[in-house]
C-alpha atoms as a PDB file:
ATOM      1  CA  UNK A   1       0.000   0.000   0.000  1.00  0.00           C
ATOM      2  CA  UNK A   2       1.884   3.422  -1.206  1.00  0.00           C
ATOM      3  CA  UNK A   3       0.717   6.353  -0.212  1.00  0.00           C
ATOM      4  CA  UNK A   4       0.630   9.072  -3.571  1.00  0.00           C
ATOM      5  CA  UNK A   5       1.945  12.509  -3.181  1.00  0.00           C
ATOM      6  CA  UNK A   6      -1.353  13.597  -2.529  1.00  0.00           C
ATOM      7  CA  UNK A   7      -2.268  11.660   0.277  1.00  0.00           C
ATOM      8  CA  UNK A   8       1.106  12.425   1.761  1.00  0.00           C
ATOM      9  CA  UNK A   9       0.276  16.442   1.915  1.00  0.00           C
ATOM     10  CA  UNK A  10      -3.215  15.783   3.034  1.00  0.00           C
ATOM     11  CA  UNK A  11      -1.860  13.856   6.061  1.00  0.00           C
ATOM     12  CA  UNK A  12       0.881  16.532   6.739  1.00  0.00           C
ATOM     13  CA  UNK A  13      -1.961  19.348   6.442  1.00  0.00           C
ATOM     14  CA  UNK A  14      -3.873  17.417   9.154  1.00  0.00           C
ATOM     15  CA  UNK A  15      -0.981  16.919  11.476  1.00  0.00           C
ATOM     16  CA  UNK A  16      -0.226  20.820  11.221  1.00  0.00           C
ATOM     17  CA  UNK A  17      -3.780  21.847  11.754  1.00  0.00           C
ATOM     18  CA  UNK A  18      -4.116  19.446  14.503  1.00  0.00           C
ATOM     19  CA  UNK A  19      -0.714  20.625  16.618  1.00  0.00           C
ATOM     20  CA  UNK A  20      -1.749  24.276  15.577  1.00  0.00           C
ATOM     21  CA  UNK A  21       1.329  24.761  13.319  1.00  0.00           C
ATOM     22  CA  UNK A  22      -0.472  26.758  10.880  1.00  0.00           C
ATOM     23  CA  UNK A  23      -1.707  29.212  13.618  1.00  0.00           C
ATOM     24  CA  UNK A  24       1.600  30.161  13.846  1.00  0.00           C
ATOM     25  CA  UNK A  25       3.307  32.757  13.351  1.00  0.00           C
ATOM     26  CA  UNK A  26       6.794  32.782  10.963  1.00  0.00           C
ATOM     27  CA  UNK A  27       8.859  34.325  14.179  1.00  0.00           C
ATOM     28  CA  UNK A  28       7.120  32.121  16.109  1.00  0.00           C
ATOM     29  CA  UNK A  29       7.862  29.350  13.425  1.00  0.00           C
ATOM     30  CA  UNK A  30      11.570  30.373  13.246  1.00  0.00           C
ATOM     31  CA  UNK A  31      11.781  30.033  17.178  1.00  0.00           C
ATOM     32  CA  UNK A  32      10.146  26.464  17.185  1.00  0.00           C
ATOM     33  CA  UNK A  33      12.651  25.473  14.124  1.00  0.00           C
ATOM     34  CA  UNK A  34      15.669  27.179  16.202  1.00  0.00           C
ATOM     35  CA  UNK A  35      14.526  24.975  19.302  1.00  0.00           C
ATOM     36  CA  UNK A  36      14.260  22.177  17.374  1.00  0.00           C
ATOM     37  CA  UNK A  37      17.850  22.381  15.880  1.00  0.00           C
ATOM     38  CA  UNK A  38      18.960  22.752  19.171  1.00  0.00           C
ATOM     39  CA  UNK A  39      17.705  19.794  20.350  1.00  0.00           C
ATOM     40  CA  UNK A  40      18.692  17.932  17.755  1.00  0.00           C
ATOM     41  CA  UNK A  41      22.019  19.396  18.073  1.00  0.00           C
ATOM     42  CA  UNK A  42      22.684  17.776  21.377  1.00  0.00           C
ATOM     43  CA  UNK A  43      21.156  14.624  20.888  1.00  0.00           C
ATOM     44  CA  UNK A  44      23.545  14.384  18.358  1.00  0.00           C
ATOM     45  CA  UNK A  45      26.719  15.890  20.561  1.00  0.00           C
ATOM     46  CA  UNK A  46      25.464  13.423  23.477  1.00  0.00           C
ATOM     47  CA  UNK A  47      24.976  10.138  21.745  1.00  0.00           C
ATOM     48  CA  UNK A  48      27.782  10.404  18.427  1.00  0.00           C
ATOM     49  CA  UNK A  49      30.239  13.304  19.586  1.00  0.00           C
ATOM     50  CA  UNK A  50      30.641  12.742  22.829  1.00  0.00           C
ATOM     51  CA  UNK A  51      31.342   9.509  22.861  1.00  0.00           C
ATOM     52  CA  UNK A  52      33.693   9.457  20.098  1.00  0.00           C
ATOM     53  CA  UNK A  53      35.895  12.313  22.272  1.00  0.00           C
ATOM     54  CA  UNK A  54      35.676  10.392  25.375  1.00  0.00           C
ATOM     55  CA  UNK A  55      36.353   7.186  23.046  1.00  0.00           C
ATOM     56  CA  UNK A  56      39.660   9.039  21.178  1.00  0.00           C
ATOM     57  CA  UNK A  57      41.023  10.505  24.845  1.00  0.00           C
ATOM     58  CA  UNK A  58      41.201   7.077  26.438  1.00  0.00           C
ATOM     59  CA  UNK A  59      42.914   5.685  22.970  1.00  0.00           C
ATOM     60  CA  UNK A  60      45.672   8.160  23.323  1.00  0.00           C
ATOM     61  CA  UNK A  61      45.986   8.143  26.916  1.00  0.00           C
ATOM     62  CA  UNK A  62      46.594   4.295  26.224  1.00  0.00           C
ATOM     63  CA  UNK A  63      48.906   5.068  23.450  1.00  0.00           C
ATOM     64  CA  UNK A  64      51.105   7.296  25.565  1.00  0.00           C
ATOM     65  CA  UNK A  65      51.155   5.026  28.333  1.00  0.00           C
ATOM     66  CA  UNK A  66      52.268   2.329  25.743  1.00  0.00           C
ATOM     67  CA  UNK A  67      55.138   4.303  24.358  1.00  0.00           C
ATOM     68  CA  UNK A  68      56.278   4.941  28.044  1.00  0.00           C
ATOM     69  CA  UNK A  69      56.354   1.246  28.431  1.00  0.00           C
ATOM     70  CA  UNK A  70      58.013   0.529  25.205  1.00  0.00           C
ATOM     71  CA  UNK A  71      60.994   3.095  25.564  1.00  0.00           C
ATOM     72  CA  UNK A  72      61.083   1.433  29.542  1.00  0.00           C
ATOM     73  CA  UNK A  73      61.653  -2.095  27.535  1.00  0.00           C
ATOM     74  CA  UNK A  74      64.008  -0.823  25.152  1.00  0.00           C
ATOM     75  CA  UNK A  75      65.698   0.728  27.871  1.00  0.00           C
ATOM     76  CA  UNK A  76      66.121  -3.022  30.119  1.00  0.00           C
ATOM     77  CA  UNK A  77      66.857  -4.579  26.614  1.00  0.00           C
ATOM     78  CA  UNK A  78      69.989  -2.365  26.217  1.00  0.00           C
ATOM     79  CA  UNK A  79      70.984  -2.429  29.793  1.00  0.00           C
ATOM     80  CA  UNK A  80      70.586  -6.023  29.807  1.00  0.00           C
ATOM     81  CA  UNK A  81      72.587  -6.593  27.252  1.00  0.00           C
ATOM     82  CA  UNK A  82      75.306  -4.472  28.463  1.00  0.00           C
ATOM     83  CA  UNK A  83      75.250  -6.367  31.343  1.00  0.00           C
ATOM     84  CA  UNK A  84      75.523  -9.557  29.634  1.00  0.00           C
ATOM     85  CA  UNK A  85      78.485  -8.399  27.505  1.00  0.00           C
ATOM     86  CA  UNK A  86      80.260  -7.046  31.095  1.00  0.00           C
ATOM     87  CA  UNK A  87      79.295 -10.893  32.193  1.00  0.00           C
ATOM     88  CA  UNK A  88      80.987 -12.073  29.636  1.00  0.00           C
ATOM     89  CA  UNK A  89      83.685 -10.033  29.948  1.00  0.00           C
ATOM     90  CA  UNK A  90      83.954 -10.839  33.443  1.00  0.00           C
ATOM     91  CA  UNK A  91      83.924 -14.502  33.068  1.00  0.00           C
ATOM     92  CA  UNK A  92      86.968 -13.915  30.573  1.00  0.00           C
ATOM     93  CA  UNK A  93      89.133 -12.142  33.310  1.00  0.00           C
ATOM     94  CA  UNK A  94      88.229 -14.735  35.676  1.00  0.00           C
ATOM     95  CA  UNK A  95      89.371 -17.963  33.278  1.00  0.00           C
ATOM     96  CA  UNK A  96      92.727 -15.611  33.082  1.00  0.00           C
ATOM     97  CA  UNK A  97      93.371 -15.635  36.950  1.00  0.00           C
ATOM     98  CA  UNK A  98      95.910 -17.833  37.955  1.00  0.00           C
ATOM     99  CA  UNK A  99      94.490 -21.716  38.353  1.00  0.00           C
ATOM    100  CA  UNK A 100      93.355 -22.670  42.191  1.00  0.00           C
ATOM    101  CA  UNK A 101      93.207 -18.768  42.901  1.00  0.00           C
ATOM    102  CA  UNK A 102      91.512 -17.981  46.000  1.00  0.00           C
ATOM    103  CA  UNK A 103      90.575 -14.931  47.821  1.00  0.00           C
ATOM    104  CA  UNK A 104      91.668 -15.041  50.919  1.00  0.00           C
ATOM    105  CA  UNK A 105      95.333 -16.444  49.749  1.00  0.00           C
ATOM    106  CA  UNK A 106      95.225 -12.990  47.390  1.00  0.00           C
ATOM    107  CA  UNK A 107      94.675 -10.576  50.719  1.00  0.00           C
ATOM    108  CA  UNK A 108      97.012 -12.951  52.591  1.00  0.00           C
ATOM    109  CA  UNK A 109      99.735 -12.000  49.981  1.00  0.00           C
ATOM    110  CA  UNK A 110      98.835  -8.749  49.317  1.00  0.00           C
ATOM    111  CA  UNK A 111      98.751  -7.632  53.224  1.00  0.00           C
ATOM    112  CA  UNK A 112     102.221  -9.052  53.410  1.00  0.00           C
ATOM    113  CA  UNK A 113     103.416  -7.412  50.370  1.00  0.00           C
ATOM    114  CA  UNK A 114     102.014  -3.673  51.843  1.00  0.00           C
ATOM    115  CA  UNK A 115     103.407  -4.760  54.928  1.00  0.00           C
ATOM    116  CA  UNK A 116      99.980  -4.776  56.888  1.00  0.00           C
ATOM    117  CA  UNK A 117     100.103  -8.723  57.630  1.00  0.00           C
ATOM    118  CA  UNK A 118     100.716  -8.351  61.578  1.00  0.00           C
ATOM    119  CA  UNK A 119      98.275  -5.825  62.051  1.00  0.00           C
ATOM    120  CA  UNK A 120      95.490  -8.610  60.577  1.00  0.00           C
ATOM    121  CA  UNK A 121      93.498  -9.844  63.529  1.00  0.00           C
ATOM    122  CA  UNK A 122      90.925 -11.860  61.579  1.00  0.00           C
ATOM    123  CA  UNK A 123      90.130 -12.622  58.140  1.00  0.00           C
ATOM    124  CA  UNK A 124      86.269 -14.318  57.678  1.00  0.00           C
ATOM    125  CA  UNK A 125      86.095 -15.868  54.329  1.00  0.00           C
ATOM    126  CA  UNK A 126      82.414 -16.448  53.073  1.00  0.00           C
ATOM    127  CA  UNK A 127      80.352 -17.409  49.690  1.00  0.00           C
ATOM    128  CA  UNK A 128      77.178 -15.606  48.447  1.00  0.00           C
ATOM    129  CA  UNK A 129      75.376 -17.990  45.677  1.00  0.00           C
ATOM    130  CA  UNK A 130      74.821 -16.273  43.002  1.00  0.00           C
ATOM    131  CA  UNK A 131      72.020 -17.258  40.344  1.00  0.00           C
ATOM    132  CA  UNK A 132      74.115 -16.592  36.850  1.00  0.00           C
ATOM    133  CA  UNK A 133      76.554 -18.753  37.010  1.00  0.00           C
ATOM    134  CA  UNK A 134      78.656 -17.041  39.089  1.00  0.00           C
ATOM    135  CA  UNK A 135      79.271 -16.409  43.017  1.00  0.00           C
ATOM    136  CA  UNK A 136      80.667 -13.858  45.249  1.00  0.00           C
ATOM    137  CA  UNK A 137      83.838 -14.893  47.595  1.00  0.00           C
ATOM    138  CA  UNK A 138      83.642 -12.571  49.891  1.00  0.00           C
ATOM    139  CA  UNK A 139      86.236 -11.731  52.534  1.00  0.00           C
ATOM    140  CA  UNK A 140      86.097  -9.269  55.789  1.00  0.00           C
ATOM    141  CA  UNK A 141      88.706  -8.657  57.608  1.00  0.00           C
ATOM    142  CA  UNK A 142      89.983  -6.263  60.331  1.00  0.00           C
ATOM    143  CA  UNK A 143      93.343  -4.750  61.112  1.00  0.00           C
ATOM    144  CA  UNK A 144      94.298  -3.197  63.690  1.00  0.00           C
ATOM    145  CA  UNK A 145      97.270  -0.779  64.612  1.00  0.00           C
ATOM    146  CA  UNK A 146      98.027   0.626  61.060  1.00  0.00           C
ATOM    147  CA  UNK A 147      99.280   3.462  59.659  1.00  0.00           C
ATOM    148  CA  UNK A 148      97.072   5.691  57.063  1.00  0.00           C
ATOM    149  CA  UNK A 149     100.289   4.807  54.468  1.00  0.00           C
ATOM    150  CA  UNK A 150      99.986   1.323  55.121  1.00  0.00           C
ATOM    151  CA  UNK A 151      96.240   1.116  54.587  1.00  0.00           C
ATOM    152  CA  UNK A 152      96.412   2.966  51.539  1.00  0.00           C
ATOM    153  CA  UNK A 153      99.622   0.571  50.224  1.00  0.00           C
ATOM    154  CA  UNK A 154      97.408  -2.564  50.894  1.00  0.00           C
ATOM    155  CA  UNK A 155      93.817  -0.798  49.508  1.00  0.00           C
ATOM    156  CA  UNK A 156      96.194  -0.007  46.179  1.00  0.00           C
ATOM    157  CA  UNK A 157      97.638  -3.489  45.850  1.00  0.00           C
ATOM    158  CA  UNK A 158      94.689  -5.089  46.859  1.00  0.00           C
ATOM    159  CA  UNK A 159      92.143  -3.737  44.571  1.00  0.00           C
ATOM    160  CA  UNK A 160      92.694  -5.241  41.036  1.00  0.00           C
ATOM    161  CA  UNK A 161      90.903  -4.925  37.720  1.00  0.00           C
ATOM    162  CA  UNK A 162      92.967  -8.339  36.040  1.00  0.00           C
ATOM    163  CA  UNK A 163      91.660 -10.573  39.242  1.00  0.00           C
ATOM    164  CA  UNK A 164      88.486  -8.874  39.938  1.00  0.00           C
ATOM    165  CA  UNK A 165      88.597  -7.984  43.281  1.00  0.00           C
ATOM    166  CA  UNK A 166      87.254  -5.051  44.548  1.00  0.00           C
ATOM    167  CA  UNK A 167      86.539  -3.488  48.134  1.00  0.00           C
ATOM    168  CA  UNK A 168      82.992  -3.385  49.309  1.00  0.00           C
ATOM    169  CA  UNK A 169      82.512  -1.950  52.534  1.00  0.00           C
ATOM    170  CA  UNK A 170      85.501   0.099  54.181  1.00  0.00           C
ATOM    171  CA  UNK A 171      85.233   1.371  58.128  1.00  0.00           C
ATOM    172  CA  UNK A 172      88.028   3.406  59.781  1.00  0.00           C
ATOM    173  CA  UNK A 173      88.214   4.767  63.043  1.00  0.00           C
ATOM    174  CA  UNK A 174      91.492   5.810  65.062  1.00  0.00           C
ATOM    175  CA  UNK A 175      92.942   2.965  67.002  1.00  0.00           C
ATOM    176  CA  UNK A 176      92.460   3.318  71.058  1.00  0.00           C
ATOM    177  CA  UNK A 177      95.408   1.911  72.262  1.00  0.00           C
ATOM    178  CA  UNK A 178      98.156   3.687  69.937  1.00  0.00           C
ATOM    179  CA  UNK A 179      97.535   7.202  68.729  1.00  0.00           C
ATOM    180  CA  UNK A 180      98.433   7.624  65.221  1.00  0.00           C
ATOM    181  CA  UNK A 181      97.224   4.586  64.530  1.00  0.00           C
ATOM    182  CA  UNK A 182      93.670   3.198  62.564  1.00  0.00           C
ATOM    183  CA  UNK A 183      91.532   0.319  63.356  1.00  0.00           C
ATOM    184  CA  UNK A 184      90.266  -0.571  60.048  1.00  0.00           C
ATOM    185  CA  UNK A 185      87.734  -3.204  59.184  1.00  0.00           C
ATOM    186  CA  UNK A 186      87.311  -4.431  55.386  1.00  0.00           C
ATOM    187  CA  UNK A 187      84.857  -5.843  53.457  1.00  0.00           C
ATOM    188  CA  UNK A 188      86.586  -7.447  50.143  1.00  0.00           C
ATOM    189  CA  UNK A 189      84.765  -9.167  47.542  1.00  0.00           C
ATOM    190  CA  UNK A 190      85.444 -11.218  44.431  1.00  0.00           C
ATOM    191  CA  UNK A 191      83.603 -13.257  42.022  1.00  0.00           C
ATOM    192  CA  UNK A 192      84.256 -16.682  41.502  1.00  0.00           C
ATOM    193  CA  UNK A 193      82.995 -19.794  38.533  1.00  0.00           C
ATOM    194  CA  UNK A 194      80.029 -21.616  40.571  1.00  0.00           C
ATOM    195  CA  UNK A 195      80.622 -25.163  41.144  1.00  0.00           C
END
């Protein structure tokens, strides 16, 4: 059933008569048609527009948050790999130590060589697991009665790039008994092939 041109006006006449549209006047006509924009203007802001900003904010919000985490990544991905080439690096200066090298018979050597070894009154050996392969020998010491020279002969002998040793924790106070003197206690630290 199609309704002709015809019918289509006489329906539309009806429907204006019957709302009072034609008793209208054109200002007042213009106003209703202004309104009615206007409505239609934020029906279509609230339910397309709005959305769609709200919708694009949280997409780049998520993007910039993404790229934050991606230059993080790259970031660990370089550093890790530096660290792995260091590693690597590391185990080659430790295959070129001397065979059956130890740390404690290193400081013993090296304290008697600065001339500190009868100012040692203990050494503690000791052997942190590590989980790459390799662990840390680690040796503390304390001496006692020393002179600043002394200390700083044994720290210069004693720290050494070739067999990887390196001090870790270093406390000096004066000594109590003989003035002049320093009390030093050492904390010296190596890494050694697990297993």
């Amino acid at each position: 059933m199609t309704m002709s041109r015809e019918n289509m006006d006489k329906v539309l006449a009806q429907l204006k008569s019957r709302l009072g549209l034609n008793n209208l006047s054109d200002r007042e006509r213009l106003i209703l048609i202004g309104g009615g924009l206007f409505v239609l203007g934020v029906v279509i802001y609230q339910l397309i527009i709005s959305p769609y900003l709200v919708a694009h904010e949280r997409l780049q919000s998520s993007l910039q948050r993404k790229q934050a985490e991606l230059v993080e990544i790259q970031r660990l991905s370089q550093e890790y790999a530096k660290l792995r080439v260091e590693e690597g690096g590391l185990k080659a200066l430790l295959q070129k130590r001397d065979a059956g090298f130890t740390l404690f018979a290193f400081l013993d050597k090296q304290a008697e060589n600065a001339g500190v070894k009868e100012q040692i009154k203990y050494m503690k050996p000791s052997v942190i697991e590590g989980d790459n392969g390799l662990n840390e020998s680690v040796v503390e010491m304390r001496l006692e009665g020393v002179t600043l020279e002394k200390l700083t002969q044994f720290l210069q002998v004693t720290e050494s790039d070739t067999n990887v040793v390196s001090v870790r924790r270093l406390s000096i106070q004066t000594s109590a008994r003989d003035e002049g003197f320093l009390d030093v206690i050492l904390q010296i630290v190596t890494l050694v092939e697990a297993g």
